[in-house]
PDB file of N, CA and C in Angstrom:
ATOM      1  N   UNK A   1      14.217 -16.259  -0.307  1.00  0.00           N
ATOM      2  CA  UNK A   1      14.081 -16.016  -1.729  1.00  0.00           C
ATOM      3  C   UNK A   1      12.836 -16.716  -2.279  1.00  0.00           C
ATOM      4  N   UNK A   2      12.441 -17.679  -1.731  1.00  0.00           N
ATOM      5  CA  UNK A   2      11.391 -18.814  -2.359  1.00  0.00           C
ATOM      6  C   UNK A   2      10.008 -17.705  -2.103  1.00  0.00           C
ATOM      7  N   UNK A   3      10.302 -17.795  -0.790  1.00  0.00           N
ATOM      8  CA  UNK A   3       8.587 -16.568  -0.513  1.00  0.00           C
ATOM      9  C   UNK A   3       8.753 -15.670  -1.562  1.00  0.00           C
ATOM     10  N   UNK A   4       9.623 -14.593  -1.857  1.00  0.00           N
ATOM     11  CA  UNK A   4       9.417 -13.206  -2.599  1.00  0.00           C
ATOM     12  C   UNK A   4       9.122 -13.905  -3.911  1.00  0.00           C
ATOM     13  N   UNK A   5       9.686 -15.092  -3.913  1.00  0.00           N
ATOM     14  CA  UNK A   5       9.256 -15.456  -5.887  1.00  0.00           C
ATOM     15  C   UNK A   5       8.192 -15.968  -6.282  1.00  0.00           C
ATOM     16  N   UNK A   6       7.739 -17.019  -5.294  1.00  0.00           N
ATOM     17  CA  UNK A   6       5.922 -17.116  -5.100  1.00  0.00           C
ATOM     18  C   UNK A   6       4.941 -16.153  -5.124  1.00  0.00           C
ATOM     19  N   UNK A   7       5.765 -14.730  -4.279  1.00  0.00           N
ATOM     20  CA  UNK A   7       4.722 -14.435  -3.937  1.00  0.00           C
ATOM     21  C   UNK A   7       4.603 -12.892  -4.966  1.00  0.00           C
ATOM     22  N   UNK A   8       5.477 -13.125  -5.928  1.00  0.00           N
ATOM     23  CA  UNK A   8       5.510 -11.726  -6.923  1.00  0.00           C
ATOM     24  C   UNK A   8       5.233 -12.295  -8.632  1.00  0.00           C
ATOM     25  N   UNK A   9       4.194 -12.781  -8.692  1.00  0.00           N
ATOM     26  CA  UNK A   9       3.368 -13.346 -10.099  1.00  0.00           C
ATOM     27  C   UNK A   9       3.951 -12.679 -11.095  1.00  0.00           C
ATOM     28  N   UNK A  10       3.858 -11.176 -11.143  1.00  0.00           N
ATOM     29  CA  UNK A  10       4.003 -10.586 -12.468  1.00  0.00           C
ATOM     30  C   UNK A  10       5.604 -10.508 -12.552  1.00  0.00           C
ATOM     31  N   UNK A  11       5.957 -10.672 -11.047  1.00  0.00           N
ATOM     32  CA  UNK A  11       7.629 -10.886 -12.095  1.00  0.00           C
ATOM     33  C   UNK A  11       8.226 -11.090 -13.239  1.00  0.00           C
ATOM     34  N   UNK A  12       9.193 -10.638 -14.292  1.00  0.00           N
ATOM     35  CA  UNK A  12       9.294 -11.588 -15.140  1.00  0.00           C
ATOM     36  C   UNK A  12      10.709 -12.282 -15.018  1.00  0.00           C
ATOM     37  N   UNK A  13      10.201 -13.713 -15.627  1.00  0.00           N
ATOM     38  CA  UNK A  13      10.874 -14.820 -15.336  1.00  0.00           C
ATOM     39  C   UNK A  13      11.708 -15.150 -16.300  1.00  0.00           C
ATOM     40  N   UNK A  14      12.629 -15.382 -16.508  1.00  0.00           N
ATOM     41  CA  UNK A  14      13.330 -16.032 -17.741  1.00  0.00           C
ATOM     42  C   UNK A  14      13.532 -17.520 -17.238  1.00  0.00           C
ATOM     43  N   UNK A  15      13.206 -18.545 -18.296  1.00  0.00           N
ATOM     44  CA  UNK A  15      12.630 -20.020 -18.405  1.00  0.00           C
ATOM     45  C   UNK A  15      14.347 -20.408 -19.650  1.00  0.00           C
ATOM     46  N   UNK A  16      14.985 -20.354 -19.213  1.00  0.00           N
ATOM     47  CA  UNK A  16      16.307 -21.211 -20.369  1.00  0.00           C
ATOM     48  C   UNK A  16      15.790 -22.632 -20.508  1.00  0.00           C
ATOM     49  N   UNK A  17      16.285 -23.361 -21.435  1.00  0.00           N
ATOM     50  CA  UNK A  17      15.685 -24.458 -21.905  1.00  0.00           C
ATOM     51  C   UNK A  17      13.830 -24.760 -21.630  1.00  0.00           C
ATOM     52  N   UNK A  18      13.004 -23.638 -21.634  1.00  0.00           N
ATOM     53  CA  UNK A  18      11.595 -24.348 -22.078  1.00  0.00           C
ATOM     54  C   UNK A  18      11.330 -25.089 -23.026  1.00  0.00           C
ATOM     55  N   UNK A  19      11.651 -25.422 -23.791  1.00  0.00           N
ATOM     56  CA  UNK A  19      10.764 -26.454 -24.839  1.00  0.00           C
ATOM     57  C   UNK A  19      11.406 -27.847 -24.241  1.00  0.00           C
ATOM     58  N   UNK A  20      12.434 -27.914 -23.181  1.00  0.00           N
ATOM     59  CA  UNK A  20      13.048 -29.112 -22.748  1.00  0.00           C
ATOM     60  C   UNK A  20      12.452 -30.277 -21.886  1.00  0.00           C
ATOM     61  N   UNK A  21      12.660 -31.194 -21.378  1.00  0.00           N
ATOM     62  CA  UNK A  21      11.268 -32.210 -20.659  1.00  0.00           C
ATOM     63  C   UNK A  21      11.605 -31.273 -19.203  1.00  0.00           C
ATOM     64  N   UNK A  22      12.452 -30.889 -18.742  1.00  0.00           N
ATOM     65  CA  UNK A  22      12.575 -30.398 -17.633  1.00  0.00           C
ATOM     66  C   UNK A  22      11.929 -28.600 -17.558  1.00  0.00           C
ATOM     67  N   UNK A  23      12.698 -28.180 -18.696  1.00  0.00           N
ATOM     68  CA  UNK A  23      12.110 -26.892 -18.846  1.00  0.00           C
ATOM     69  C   UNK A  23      10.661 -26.658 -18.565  1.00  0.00           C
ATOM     70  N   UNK A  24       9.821 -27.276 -20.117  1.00  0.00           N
ATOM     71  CA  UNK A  24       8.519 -27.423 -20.565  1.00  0.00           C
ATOM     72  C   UNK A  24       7.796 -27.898 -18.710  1.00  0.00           C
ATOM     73  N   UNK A  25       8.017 -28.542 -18.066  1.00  0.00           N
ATOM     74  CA  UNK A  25       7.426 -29.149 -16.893  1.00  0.00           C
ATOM     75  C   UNK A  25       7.742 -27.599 -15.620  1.00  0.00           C
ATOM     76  N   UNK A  26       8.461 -27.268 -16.038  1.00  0.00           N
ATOM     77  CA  UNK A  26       8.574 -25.806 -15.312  1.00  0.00           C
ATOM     78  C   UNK A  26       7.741 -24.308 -15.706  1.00  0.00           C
ATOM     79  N   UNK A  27       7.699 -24.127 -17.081  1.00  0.00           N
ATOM     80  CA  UNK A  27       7.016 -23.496 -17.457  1.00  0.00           C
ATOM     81  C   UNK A  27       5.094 -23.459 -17.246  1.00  0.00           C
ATOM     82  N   UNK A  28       4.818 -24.897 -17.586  1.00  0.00           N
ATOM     83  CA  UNK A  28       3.496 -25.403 -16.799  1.00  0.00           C
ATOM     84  C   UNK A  28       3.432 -25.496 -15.738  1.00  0.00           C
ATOM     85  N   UNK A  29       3.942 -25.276 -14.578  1.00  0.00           N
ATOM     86  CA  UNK A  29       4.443 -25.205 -13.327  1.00  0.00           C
ATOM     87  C   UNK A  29       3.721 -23.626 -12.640  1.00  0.00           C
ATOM     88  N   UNK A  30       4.561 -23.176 -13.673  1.00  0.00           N
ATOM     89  CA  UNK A  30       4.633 -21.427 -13.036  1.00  0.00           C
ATOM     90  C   UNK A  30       3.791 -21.115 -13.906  1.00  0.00           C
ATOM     91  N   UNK A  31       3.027 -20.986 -14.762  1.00  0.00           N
ATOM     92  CA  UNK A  31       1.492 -21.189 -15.238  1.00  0.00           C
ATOM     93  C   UNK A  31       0.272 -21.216 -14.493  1.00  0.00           C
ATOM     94  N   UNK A  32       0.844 -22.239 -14.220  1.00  0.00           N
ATOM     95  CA  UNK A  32      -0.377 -23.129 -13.287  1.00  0.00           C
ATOM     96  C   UNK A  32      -0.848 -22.383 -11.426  1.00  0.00           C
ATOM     97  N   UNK A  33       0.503 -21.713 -11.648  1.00  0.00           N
ATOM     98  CA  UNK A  33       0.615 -20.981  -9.909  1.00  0.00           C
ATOM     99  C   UNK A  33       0.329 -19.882 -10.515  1.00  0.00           C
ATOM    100  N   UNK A  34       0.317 -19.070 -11.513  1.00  0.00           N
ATOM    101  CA  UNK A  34       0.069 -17.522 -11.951  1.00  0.00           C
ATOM    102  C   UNK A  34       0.815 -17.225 -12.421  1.00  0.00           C
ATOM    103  N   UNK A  35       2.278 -17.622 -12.627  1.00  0.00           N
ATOM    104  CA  UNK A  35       3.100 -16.249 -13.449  1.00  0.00           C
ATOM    105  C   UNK A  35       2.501 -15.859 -14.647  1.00  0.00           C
ATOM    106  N   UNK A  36       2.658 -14.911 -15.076  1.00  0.00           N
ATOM    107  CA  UNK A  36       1.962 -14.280 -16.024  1.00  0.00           C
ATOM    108  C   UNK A  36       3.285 -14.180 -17.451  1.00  0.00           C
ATOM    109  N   UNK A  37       4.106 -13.598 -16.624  1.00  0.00           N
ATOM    110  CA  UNK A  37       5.166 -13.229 -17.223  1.00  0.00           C
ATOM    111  C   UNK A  37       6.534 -13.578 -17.484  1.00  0.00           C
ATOM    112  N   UNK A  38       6.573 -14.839 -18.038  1.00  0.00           N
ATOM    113  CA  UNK A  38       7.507 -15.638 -18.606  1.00  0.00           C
ATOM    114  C   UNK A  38       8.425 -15.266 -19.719  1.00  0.00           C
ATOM    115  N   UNK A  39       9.458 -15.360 -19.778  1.00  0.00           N
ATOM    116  CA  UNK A  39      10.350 -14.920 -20.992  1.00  0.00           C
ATOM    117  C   UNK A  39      10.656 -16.280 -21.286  1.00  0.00           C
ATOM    118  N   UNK A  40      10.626 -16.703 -22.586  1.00  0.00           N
ATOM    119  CA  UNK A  40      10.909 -17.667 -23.696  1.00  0.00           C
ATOM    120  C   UNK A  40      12.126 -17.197 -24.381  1.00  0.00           C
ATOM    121  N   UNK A  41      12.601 -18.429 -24.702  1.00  0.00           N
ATOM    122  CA  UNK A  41      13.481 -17.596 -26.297  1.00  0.00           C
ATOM    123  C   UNK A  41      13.969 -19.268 -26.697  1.00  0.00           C
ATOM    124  N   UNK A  42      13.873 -19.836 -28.047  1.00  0.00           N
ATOM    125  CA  UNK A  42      13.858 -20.698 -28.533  1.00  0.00           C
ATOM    126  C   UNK A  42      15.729 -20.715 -28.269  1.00  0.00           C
ATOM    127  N   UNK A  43      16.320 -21.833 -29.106  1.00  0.00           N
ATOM    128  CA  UNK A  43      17.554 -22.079 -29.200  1.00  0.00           C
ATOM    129  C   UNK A  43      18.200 -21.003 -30.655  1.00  0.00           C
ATOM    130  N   UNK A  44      17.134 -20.760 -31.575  1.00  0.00           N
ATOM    131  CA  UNK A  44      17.782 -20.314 -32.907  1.00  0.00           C
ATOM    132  C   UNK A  44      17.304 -18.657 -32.120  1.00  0.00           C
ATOM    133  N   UNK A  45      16.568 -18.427 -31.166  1.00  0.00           N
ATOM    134  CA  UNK A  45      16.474 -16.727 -30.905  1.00  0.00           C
ATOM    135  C   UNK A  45      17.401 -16.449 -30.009  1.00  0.00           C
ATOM    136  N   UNK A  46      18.145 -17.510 -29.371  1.00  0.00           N
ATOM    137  CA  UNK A  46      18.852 -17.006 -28.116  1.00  0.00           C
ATOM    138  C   UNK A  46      20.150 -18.251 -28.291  1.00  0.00           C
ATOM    139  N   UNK A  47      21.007 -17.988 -28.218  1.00  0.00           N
ATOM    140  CA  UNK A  47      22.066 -18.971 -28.271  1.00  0.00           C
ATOM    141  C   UNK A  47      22.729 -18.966 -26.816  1.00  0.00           C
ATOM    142  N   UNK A  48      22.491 -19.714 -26.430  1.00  0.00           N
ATOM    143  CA  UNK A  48      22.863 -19.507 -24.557  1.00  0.00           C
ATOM    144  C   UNK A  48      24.753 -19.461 -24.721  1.00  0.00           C
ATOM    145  N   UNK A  49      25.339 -20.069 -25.735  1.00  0.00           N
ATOM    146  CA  UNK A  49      26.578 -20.973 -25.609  1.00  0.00           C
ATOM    147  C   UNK A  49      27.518 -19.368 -26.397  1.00  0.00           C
ATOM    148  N   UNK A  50      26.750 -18.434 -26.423  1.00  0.00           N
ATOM    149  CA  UNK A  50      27.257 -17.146 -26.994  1.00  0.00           C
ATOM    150  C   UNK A  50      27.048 -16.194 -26.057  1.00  0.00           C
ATOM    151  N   UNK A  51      28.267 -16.386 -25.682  1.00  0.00           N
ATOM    152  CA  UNK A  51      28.472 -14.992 -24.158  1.00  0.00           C
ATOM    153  C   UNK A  51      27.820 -13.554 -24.837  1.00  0.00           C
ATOM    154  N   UNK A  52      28.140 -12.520 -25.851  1.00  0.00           N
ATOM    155  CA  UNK A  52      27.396 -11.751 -26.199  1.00  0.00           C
ATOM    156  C   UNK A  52      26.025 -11.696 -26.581  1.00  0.00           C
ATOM    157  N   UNK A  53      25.281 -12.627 -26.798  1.00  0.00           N
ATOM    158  CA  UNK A  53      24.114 -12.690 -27.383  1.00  0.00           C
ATOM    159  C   UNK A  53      23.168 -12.617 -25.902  1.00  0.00           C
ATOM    160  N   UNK A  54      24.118 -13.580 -24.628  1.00  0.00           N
ATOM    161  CA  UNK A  54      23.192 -13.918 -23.437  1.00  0.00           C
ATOM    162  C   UNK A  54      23.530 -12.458 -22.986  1.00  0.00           C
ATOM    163  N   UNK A  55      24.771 -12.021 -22.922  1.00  0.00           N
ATOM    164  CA  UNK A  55      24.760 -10.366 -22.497  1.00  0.00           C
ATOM    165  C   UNK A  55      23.915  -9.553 -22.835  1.00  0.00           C
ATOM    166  N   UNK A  56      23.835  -9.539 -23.931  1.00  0.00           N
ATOM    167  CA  UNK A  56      22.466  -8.653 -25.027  1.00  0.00           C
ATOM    168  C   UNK A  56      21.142  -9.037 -24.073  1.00  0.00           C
ATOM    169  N   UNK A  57      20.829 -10.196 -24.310  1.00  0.00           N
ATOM    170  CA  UNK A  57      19.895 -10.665 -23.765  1.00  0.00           C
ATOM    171  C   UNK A  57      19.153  -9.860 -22.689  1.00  0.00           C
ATOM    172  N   UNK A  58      20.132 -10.306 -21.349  1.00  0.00           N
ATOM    173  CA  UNK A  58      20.217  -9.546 -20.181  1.00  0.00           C
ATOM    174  C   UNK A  58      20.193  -8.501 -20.322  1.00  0.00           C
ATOM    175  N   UNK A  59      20.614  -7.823 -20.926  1.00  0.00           N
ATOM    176  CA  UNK A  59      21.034  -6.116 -20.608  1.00  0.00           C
ATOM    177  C   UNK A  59      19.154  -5.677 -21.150  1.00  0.00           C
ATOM    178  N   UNK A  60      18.839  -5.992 -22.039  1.00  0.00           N
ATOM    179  CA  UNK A  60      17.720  -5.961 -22.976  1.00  0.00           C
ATOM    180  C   UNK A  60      16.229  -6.110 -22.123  1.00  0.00           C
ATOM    181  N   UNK A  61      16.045  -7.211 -21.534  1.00  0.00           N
ATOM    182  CA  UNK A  61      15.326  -8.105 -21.296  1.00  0.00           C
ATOM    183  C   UNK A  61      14.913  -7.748 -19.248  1.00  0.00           C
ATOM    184  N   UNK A  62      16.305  -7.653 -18.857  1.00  0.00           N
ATOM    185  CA  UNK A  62      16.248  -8.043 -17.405  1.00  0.00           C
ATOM    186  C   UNK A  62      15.484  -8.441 -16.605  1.00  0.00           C
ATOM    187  N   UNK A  63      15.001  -9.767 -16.352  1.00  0.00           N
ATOM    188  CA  UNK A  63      14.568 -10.816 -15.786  1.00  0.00           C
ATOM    189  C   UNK A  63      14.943 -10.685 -14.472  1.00  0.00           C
ATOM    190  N   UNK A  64      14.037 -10.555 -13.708  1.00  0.00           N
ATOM    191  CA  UNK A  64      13.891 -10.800 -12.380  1.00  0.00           C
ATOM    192  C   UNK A  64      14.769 -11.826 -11.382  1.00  0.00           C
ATOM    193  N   UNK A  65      13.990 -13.088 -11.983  1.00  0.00           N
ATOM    194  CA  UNK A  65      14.444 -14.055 -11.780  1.00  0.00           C
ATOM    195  C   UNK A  65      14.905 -15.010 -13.294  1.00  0.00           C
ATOM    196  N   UNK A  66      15.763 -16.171 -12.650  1.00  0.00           N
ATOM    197  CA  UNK A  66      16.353 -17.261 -13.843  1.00  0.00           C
ATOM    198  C   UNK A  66      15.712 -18.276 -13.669  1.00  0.00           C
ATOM    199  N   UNK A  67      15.709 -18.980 -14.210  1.00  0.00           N
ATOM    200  CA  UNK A  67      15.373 -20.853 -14.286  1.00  0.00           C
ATOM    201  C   UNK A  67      16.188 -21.161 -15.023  1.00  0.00           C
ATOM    202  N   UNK A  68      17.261 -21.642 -15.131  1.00  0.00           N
ATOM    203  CA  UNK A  68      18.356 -23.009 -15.885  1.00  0.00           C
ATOM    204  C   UNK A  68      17.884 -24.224 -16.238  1.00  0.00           C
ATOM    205  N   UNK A  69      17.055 -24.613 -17.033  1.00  0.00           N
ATOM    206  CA  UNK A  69      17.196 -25.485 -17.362  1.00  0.00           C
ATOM    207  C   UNK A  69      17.392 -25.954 -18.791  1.00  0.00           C
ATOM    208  N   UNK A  70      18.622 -24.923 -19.307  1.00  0.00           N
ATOM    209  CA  UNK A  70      18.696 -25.678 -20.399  1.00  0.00           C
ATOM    210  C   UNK A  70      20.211 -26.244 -20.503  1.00  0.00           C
ATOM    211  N   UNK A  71      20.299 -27.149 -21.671  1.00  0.00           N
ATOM    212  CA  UNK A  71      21.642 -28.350 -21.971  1.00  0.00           C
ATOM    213  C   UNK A  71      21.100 -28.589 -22.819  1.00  0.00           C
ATOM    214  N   UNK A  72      22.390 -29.241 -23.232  1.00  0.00           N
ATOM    215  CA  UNK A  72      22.982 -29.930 -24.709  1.00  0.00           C
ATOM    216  C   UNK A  72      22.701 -31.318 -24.464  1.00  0.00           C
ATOM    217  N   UNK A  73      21.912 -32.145 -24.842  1.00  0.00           N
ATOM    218  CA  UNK A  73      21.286 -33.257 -24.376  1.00  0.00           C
ATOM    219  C   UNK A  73      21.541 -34.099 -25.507  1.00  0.00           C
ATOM    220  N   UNK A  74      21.693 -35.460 -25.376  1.00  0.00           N
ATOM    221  CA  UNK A  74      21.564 -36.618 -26.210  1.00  0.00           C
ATOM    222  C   UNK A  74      20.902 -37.982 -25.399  1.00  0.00           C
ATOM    223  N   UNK A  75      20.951 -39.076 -26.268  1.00  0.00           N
ATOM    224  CA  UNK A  75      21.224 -40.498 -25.989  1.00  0.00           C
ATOM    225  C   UNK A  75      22.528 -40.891 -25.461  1.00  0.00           C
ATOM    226  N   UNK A  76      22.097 -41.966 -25.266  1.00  0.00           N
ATOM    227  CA  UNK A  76      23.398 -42.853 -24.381  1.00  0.00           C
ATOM    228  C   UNK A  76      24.167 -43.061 -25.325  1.00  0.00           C
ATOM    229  N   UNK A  77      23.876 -42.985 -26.556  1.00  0.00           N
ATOM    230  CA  UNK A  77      24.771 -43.449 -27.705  1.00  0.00           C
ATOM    231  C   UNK A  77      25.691 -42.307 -27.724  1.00  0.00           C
ATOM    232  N   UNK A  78      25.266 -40.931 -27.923  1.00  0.00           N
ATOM    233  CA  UNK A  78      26.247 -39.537 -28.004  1.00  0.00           C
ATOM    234  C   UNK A  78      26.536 -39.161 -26.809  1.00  0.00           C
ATOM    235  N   UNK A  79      26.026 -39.465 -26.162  1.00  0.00           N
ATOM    236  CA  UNK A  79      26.517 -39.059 -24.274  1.00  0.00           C
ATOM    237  C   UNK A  79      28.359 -39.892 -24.191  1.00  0.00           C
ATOM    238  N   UNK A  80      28.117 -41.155 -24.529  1.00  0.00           N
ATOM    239  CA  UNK A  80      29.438 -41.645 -24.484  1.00  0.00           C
ATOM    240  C   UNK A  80      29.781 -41.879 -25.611  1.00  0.00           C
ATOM    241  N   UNK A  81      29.684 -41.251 -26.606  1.00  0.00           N
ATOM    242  CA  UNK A  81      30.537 -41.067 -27.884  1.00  0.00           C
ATOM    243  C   UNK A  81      31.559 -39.543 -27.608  1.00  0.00           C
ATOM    244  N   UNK A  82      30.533 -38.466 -26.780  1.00  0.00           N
ATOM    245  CA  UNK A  82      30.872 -37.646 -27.252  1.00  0.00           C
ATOM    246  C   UNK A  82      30.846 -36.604 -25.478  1.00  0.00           C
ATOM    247  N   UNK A  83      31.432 -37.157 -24.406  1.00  0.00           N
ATOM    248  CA  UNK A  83      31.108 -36.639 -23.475  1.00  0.00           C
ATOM    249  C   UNK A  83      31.570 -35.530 -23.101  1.00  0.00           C
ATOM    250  N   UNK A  84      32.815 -34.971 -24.080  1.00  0.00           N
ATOM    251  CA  UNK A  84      33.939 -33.856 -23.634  1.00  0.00           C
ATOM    252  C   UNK A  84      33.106 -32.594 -24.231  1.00  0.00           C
ATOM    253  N   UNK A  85      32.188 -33.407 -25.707  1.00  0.00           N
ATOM    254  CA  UNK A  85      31.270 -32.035 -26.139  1.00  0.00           C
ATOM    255  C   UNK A  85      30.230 -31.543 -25.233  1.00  0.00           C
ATOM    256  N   UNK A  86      29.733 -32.377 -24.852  1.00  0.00           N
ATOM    257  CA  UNK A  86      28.574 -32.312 -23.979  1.00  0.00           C
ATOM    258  C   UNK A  86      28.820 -31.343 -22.628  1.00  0.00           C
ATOM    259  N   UNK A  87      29.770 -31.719 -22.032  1.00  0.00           N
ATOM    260  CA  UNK A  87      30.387 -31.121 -20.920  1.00  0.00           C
ATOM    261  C   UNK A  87      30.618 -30.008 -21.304  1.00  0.00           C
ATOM    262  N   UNK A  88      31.545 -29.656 -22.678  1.00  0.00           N
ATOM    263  CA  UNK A  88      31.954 -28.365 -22.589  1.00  0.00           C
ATOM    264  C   UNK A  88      30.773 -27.456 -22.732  1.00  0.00           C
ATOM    265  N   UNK A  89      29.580 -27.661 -23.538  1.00  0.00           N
ATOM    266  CA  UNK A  89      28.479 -27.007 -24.301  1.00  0.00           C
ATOM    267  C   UNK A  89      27.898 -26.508 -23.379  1.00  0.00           C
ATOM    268  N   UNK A  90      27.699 -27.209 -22.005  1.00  0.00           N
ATOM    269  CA  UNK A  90      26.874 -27.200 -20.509  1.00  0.00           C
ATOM    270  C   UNK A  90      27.609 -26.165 -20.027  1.00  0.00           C
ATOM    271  N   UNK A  91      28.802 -26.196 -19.954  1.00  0.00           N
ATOM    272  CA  UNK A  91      29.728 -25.871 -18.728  1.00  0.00           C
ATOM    273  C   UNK A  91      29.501 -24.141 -19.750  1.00  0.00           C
ATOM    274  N   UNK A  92      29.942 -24.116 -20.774  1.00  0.00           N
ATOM    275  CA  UNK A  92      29.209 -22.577 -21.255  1.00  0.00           C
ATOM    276  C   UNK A  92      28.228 -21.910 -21.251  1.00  0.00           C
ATOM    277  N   UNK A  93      27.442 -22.670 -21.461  1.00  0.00           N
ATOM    278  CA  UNK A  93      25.714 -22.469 -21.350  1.00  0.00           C
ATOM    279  C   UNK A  93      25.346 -21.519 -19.653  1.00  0.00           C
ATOM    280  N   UNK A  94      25.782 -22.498 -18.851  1.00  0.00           N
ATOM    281  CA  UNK A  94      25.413 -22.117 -17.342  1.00  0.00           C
ATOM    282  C   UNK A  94      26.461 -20.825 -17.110  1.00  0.00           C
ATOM    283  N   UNK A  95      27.502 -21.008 -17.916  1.00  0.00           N
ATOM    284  CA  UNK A  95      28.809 -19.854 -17.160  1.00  0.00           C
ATOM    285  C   UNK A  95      27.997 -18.194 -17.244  1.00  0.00           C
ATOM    286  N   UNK A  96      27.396 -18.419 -19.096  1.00  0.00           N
ATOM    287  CA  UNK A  96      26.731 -17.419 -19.710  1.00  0.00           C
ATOM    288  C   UNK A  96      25.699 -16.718 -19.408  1.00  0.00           C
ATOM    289  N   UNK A  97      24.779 -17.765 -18.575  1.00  0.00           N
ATOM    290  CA  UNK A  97      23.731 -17.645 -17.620  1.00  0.00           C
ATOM    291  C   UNK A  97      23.849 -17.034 -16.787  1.00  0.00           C
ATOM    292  N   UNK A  98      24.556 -17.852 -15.995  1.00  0.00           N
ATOM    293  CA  UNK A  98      24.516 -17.372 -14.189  1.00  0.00           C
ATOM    294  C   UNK A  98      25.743 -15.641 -14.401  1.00  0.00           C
ATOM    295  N   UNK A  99      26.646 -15.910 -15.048  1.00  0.00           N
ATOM    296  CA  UNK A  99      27.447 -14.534 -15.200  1.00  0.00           C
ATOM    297  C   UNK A  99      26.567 -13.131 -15.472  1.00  0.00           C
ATOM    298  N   UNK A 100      25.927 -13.523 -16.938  1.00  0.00           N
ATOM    299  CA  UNK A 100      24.844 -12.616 -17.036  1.00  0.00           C
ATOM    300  C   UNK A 100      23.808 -12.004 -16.211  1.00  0.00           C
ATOM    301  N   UNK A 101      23.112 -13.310 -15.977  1.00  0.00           N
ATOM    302  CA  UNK A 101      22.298 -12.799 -14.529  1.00  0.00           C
ATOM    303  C   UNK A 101      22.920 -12.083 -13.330  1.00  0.00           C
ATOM    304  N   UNK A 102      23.938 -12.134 -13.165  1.00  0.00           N
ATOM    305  CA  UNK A 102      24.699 -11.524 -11.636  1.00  0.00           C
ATOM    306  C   UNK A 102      25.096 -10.312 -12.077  1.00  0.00           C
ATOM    307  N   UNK A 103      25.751 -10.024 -13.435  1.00  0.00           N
ATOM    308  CA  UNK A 103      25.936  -8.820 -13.776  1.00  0.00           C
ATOM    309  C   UNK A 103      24.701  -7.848 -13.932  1.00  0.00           C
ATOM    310  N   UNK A 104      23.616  -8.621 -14.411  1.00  0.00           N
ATOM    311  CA  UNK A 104      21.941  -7.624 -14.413  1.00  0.00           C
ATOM    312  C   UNK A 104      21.134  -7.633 -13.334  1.00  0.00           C
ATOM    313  N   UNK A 105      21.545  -8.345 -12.196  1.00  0.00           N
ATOM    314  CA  UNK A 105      21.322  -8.319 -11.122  1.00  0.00           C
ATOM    315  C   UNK A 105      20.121  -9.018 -10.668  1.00  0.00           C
TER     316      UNK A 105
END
């Protein structure tokens, strides 16, 4: 899988969490090697944590390939204030993702 994705530039890519420190470092990444064709979508254009919206998405859009890197992120202060939110927000986010993607193939 790694060869065909290197080696197909104009693919397009869908980037979940780009504006994120992990995202953003991925997006300059695949930039920097050629992709051309990156799909973005902010948090207020795309709500990952909304199974219909990521369906829409997909069905709309169909992305080649995924990149995951987005989450519901805090400090250490809300991480253990609030870890059951955090978990659950993630644990939707990725379900919405990876489901979507397998259904658009």
């Amino acid at each position: 899988m790694a060869d065909s994705f290197l080696s197909d530039k104009s693919a397009k890519v869908f980037v979940a969490g780009h504006r994120g420190l992990v995202g953003s470092a991925i997006v300059r990444r695949l930039r920097h090697l050629g992709f051309a064709n990156l799909v973005l979508r902010t948090h207020a254009e795309l709500d990952l944590t909304r199974q219909s919206d990521v369906e829409a998405f997909f069905a709309t859009e169909k992305p080649r390939f995924v990149i995951l890197a987005a989450a519901k992120v805090g400090g250490i202060h809300a991480n253990s204030t609030y870890p059951a939110d955090f978990i659950s927000i993630n644990l939707q986010i990725q379900t919405n993702v990876i489901d979507s993607a397998y259904k658009h193939g």
